[in-house]
Protein backbone atom coordinates (compact mmCIF):
# COMPACT_ATOMS: atom_id res chain seq x y z
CA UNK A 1 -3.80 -23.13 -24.30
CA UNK A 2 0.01 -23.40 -23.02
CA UNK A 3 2.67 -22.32 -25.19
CA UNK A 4 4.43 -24.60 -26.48
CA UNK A 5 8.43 -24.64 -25.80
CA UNK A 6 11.46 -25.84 -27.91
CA UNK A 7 14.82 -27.24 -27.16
CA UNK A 8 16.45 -24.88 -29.46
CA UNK A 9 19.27 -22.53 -28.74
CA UNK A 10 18.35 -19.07 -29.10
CA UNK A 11 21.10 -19.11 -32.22
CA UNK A 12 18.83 -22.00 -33.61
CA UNK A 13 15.65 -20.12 -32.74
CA UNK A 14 16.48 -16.92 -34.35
CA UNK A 15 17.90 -18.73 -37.58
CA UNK A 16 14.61 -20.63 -37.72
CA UNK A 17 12.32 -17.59 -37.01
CA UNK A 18 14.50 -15.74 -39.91
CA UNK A 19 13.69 -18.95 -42.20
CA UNK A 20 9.92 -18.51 -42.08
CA UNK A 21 9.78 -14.82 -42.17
CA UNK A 22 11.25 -15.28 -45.12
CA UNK A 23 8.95 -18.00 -46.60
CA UNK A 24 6.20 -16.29 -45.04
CA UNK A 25 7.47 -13.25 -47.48
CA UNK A 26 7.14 -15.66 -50.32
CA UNK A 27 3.98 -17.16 -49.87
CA UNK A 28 2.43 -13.46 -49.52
CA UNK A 29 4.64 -12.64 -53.02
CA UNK A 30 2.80 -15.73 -54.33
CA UNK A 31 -0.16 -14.56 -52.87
CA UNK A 32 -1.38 -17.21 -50.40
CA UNK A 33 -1.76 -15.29 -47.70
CA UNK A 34 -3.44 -17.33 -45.12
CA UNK A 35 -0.29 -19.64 -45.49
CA UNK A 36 2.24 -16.21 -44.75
CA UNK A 37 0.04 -15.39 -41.66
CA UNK A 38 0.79 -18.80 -40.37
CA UNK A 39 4.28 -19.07 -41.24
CA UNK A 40 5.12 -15.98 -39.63
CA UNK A 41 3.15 -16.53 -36.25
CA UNK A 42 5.75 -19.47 -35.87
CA UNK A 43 8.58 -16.89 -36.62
CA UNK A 44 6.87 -14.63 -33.88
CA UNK A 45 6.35 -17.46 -31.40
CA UNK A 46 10.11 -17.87 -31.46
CA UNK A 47 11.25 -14.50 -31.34
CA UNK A 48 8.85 -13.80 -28.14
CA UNK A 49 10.63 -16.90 -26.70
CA UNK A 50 13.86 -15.59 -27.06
CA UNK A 51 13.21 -12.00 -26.37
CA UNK A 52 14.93 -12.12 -22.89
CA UNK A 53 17.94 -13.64 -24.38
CA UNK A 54 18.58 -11.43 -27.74
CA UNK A 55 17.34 -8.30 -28.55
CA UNK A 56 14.74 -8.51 -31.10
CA UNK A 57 12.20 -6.03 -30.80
CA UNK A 58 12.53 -4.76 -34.12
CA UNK A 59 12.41 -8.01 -35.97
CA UNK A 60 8.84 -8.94 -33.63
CA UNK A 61 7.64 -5.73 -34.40
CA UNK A 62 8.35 -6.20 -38.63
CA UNK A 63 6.99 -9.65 -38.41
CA UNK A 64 3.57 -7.84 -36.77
CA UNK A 65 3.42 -5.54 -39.84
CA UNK A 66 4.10 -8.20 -42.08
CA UNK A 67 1.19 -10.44 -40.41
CA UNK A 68 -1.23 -7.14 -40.50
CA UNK A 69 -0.76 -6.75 -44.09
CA UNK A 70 -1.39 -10.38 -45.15
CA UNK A 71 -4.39 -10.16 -42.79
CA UNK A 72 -5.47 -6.76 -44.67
CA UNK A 73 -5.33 -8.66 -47.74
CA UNK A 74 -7.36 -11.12 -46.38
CA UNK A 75 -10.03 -8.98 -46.21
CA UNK A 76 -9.49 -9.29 -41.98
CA UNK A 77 -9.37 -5.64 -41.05
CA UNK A 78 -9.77 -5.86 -37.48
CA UNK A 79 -7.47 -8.73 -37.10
CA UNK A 80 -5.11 -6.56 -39.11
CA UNK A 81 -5.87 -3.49 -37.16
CA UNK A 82 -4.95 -5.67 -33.98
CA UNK A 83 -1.57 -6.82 -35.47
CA UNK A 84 -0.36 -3.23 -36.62
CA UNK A 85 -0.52 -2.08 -33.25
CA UNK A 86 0.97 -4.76 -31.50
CA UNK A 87 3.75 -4.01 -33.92
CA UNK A 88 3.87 -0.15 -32.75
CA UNK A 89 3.71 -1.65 -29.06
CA UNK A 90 7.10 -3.09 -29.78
CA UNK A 91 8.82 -0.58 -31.83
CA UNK A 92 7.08 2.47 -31.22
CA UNK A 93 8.75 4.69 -34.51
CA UNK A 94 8.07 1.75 -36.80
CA UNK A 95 6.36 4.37 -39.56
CA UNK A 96 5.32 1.79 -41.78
CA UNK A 97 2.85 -0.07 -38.76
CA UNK A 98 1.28 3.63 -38.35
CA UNK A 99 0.56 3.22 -42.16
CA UNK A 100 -0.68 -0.11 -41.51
CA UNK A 101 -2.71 0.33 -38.44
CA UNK A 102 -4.40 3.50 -39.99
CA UNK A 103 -5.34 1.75 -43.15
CA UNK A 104 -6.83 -1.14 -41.06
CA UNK A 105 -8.56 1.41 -38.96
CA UNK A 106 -9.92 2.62 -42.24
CA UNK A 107 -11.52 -0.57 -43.15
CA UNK A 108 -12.53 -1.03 -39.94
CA UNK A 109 -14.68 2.23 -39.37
CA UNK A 110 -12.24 3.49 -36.85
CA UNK A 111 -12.05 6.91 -35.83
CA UNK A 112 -8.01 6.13 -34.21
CA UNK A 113 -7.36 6.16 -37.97
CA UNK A 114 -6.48 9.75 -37.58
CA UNK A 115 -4.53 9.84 -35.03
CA UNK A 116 -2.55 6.95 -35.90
CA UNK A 117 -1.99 8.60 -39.26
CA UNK A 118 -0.75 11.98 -36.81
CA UNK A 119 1.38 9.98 -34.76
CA UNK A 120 3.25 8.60 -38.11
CA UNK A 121 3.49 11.96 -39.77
CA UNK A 122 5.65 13.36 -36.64
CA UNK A 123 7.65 10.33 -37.24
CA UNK A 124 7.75 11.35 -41.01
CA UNK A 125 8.61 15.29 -40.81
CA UNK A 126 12.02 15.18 -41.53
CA UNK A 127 11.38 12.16 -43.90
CA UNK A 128 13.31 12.58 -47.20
CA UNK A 129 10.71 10.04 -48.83
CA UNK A 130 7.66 12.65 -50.37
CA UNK A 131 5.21 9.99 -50.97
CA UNK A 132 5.24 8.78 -47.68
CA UNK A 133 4.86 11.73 -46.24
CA UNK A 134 1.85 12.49 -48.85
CA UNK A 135 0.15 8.96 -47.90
CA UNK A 136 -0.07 9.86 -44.40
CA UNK A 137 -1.14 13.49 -44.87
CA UNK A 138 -3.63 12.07 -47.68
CA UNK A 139 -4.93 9.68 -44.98
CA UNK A 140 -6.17 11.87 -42.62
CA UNK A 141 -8.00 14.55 -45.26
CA UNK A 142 -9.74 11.29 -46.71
CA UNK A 143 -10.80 10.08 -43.23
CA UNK A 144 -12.94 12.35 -43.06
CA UNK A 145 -14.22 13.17 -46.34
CA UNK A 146 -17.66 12.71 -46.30
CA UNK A 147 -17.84 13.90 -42.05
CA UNK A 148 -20.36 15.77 -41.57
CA UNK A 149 -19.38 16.36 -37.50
CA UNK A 150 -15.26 15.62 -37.30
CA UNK A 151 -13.89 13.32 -34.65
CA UNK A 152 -11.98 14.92 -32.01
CA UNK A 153 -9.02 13.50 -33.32
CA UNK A 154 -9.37 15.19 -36.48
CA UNK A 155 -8.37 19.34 -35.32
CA UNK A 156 -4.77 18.65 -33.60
CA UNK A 157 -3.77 16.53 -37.01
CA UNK A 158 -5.20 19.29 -39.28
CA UNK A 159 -3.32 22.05 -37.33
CA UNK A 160 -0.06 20.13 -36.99
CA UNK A 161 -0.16 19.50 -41.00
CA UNK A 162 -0.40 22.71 -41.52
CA UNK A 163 2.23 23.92 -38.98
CA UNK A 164 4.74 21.81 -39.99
CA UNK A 165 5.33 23.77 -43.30
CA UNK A 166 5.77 21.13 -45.26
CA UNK A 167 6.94 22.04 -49.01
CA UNK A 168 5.98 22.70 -52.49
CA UNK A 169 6.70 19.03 -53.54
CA UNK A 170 5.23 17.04 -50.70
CA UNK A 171 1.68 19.07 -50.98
CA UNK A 172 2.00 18.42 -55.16
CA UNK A 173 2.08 14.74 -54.41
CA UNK A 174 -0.78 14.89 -51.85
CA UNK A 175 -3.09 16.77 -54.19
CA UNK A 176 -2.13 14.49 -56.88
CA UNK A 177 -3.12 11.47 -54.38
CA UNK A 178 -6.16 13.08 -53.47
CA UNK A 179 -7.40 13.58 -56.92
CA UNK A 180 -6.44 10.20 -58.28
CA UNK A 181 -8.92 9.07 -55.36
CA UNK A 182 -11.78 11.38 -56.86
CA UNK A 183 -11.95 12.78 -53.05
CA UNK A 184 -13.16 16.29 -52.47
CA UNK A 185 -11.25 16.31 -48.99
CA UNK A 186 -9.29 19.17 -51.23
CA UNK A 187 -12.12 21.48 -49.69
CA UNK A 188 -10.34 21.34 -46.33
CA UNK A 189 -7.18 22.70 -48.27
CA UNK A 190 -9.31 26.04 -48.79
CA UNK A 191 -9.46 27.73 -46.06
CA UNK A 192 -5.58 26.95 -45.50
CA UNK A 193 -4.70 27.62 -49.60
CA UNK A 194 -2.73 30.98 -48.32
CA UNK A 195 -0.65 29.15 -45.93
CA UNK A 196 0.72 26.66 -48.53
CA UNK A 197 4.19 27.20 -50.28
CA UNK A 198 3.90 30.35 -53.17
CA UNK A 199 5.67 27.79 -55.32
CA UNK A 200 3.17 25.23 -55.28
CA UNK A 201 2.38 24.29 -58.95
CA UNK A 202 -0.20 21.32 -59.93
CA UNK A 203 0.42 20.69 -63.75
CA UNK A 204 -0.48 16.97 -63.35
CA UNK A 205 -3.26 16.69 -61.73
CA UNK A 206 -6.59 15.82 -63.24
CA UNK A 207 -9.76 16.81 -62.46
CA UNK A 208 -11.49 14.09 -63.90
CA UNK A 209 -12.45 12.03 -60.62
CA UNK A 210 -13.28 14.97 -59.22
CA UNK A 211 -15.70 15.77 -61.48
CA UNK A 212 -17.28 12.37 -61.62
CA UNK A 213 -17.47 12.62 -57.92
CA UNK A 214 -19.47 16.03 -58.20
CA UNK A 215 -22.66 14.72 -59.84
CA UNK A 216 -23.86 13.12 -56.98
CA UNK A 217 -23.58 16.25 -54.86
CA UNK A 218 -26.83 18.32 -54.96
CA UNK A 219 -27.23 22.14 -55.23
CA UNK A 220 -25.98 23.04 -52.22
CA UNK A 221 -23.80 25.61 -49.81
CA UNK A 222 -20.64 22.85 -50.90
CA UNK A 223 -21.38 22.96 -54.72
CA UNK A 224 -20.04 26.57 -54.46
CA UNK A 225 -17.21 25.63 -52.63
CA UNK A 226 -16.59 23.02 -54.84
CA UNK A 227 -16.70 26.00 -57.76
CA UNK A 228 -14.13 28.04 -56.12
CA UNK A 229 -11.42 24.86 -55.10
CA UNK A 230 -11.90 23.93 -59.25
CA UNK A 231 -10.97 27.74 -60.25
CA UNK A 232 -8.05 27.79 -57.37
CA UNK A 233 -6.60 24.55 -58.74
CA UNK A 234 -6.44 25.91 -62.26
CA UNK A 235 -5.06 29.12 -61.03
CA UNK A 236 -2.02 26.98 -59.96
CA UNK A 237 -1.29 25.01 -62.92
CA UNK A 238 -4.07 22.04 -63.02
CA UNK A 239 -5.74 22.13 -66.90
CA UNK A 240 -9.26 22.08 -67.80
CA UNK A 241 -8.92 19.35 -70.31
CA UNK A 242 -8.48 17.26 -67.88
CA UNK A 243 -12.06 17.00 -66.99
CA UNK A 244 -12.62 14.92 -70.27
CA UNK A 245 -13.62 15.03 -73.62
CA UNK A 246 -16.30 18.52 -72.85
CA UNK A 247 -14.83 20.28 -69.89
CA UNK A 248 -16.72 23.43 -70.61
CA UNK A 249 -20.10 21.52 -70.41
CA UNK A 250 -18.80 20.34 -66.78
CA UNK A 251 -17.87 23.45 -65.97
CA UNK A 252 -20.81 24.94 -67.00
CA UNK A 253 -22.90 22.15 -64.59
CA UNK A 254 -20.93 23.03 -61.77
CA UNK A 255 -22.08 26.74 -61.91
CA UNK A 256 -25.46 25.69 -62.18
CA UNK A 257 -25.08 23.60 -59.36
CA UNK A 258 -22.82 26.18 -57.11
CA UNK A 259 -25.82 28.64 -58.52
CA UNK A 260 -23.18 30.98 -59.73
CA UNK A 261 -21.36 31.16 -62.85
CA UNK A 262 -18.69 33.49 -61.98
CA UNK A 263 -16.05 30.82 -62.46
CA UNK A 264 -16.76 30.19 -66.18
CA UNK A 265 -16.41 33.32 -66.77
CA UNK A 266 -13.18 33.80 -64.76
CA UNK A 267 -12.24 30.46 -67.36
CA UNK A 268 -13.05 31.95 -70.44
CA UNK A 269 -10.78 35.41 -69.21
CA UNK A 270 -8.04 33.16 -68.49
CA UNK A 271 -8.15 30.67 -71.16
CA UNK A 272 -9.85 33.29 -74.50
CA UNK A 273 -8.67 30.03 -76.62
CA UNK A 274 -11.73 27.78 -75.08
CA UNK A 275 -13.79 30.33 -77.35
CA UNK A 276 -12.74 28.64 -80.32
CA UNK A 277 -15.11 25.30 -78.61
CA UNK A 278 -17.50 27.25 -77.38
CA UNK A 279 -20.05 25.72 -79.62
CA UNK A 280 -19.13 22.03 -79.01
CA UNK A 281 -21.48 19.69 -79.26
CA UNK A 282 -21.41 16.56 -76.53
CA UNK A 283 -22.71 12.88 -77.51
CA UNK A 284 -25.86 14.18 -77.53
CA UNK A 285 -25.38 17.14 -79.80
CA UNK A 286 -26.17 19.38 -76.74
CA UNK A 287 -24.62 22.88 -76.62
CA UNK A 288 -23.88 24.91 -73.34
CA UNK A 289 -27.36 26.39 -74.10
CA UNK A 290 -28.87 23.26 -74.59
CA UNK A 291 -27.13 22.26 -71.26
CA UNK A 292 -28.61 25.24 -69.64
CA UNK A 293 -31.97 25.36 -71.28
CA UNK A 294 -33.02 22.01 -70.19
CA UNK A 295 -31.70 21.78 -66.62
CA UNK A 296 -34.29 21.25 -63.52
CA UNK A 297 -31.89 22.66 -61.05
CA UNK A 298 -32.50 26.18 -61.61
CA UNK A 299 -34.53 27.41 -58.22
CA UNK A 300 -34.65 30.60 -59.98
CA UNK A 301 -35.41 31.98 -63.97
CA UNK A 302 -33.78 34.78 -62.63
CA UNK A 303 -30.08 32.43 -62.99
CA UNK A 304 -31.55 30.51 -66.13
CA UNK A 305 -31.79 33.77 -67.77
CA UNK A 306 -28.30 35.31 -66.92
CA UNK A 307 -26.77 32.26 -66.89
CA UNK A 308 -28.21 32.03 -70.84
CA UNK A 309 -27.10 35.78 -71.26
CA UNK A 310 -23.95 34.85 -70.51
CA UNK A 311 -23.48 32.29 -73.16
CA UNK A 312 -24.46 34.12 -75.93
CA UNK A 313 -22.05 37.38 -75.23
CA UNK A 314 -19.82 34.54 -75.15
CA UNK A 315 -20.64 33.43 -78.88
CA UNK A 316 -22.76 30.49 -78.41
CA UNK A 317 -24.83 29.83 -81.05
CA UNK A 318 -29.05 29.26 -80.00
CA UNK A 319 -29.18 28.08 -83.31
CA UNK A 320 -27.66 24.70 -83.72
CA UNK A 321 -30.19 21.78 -82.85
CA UNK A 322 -29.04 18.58 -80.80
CA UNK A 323 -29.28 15.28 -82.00
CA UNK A 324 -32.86 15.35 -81.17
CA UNK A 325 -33.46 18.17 -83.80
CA UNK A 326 -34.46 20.31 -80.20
CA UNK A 327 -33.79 24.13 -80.60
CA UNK A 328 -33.15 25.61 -77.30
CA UNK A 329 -35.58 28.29 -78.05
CA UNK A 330 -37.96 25.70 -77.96
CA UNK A 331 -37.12 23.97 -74.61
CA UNK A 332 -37.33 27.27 -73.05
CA UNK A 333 -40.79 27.77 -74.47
CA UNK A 334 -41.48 24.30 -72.72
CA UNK A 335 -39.86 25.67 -69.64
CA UNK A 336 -41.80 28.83 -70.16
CA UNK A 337 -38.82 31.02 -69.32
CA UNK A 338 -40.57 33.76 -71.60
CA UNK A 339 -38.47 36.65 -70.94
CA UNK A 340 -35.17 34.37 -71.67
CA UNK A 341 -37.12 33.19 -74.99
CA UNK A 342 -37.46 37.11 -76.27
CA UNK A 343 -33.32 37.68 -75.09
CA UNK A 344 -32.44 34.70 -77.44
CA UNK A 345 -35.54 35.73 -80.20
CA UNK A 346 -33.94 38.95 -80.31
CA UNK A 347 -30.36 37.90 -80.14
CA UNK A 348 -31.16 35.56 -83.20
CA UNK A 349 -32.83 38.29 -84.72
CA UNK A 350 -30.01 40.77 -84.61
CA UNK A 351 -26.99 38.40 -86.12
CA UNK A 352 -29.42 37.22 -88.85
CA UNK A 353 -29.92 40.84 -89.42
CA UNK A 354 -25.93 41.65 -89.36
CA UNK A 355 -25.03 38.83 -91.40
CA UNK A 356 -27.96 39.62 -94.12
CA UNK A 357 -25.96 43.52 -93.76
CA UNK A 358 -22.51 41.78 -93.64
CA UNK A 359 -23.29 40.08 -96.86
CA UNK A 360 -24.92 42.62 -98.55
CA UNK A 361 -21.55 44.21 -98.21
CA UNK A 362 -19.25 42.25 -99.27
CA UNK A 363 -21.88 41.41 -102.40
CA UNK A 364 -21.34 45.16 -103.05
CA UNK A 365 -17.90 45.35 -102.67
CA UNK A 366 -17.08 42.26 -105.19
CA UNK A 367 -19.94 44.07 -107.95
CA UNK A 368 -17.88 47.29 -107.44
CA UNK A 369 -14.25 45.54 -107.77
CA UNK A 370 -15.55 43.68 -111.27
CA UNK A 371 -17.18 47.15 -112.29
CA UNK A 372 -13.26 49.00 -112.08
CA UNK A 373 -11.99 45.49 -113.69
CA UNK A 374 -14.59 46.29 -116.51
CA UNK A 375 -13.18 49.74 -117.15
CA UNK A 376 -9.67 49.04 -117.27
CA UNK A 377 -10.11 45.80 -120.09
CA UNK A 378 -12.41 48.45 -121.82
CA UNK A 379 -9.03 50.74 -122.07
């Protein structure tokens, strides 16, 4: 199809390619974005024209972006894909067509996502804008965040991030970002954790995505990675109420899952105030015992039983029934975890015991205190 020409002056051509960029930006504002994508192809179709005359690179490669974007948005991703990097082929440090073109890629099931994303974070070191930098470092940890084999691309971008000492700030934004995406690409942060910034502090970040995203993992090696990254992040400032409503039932799922339950007890050291809930009850009046009592991921009693053990030097009551009026003494006898029904038989046993003693007690020491009262009215 030839291109068709125009008896404008290249004055009159850049004026009129300016004029629909700019009502191409308003139709995307507005939303219509098949109607931007056309408006600025005419702006690029006049700049390309003119390129010999007046230097306009940077404008053709904007316009690019621009068109990728609307594309994007059009649910287009290779088209979009296509733009962003004809927008890097004419400005070549354009970082916001390396954010473009590795989002596209994204959509588009592209392994060049990463090292687009690299490419833009060089661009970006000295970058006083954090987010930005966060987005791009964000973008590569999430590209690969179900991988079970990485992409070649993947090991120079992971090294460079890590070399390029980036600070306290920038990695608190791009843990918040990953989080907010319920993404446990924070496992690639583990290995690394001593080579981040001392001062790195994580106060707002939740864990509550992250959690969400952890039930659909099974029991396996990653479950107990999974364990340590939550007790690393709450080492640095990230609190356990932000799970939800019964973080110490998640927690306690986790360990059963990571088949170790050294982490709630690192919690409860940490935190002694989560004693004072240690006998929550969720919706469905289920205790941490209940929670442990009843679960089918246990390939061992052996765990069951310490993991039950556990609980109840911790103060958990085996007494208190769930809205189902189920004891967990009960479920166990289901389960026919005998020796972790006599532990809880004779743990019941013992505080019904002390509290018959403890009462007996303080019954005698309120008779003998109204005895002495008796003698000195009788004076």
């Amino acid at each position: 199809m030839p291109v068709p020409t125009f008896n404008f002056s290249s004055m009159d051509a850049m004026q009129y390619a300016q004029f629909m960029k700019k009502a191409g930006n308003e139709d995307f504002k507005n939303g219509s974005y098949s109607l931007a994508v056309r408006k600025y192809d005419q702006a690029l179709l006049m700049l390309i024209q003119i390129r010999q005359w007046i230097l306009c690179s940077e404008d053709i490669a904007v316009l690019y972006c621009n068109k990728s974007t609307a594309l994007y948005n059009l649910g287009k991703w290779r088209e979009a894909m296509f733009s962003a990097f004809e927008s890097l082929r004419w400005n070549p440090e354009y970082v916001k067509a390396y954010y473009r073109a590795s989002h596209s890629s994204t959509m588009s099931n592209s392994f060049e996502v990463i090292s687009v994303f690299h490419k833009g974070l060089i661009l970006l070191n000295a970058s006083v804008d954090l987010s930005q930098v966060a987005d791009f470092i964000a973008g590569i940890f999430t590209s690969v965040n179900d991988e079970r084999v990485f992409p070649p691309t993947f090991c120079p971008a992971y090294d460079y991030i890590f070399s390029a000492r980036f600070n306290a700030l920038i990695w608190q934004a791009e843990m918040e970002k990953l989080a907010q995406k319920g993404k446990w690409s924070f496992l690639l942060l583990l290995p690394k954790k001593k080579e981040l910034p001392t001062n790195l502090r994580v106060n707002q970040l939740s864990l509550k995505n992250l959690f969400e995203t952890s039930e659909s993992y099974g029991c396996d090696g990653k479950m107990q990675d999974i364990a340590e990254l939550v007790k690393w992040l709450i080492s640095i400032g990230t609190k356990v109420e932000t799970i939800g409503v019964y973080p110490l039932h998640a927690v306690i799922r986790l360990c059963i899952k990571a088949r170790r339950n050294h982490v709630f007890r690192w919690l409860l050291t940490q935190r002694p105030d989560l004693r004072d809930t240690i006998n929550q009850q969720d919706r469905g009046g289920c205790t941490l015992l209940h929670i442990v009592a009843s679960s089918s991921e246990y390939s061992w009693k052996h765990s069951q039983t310490e993991d039950v053990l556990m609980l109840l030097s911790f103060g958990v009551d085996p007494t208190i029934p769930d809205a189902r009026s189920r004891y967990v003494i009960d479920i166990l006898k289901k389960n026919k975890n005998f020796t972790v029904v006599k532990a809880v038989r004779d743990h019941t046993e013992k505080h019904t015991s002390s509290s018959v003693e403890l009462e007996d007690v303080r019954w005698s020491k309120r008779l003998h205190r109204q005895v002495k009262l008796g003698k000195k009215q009788s004076f």
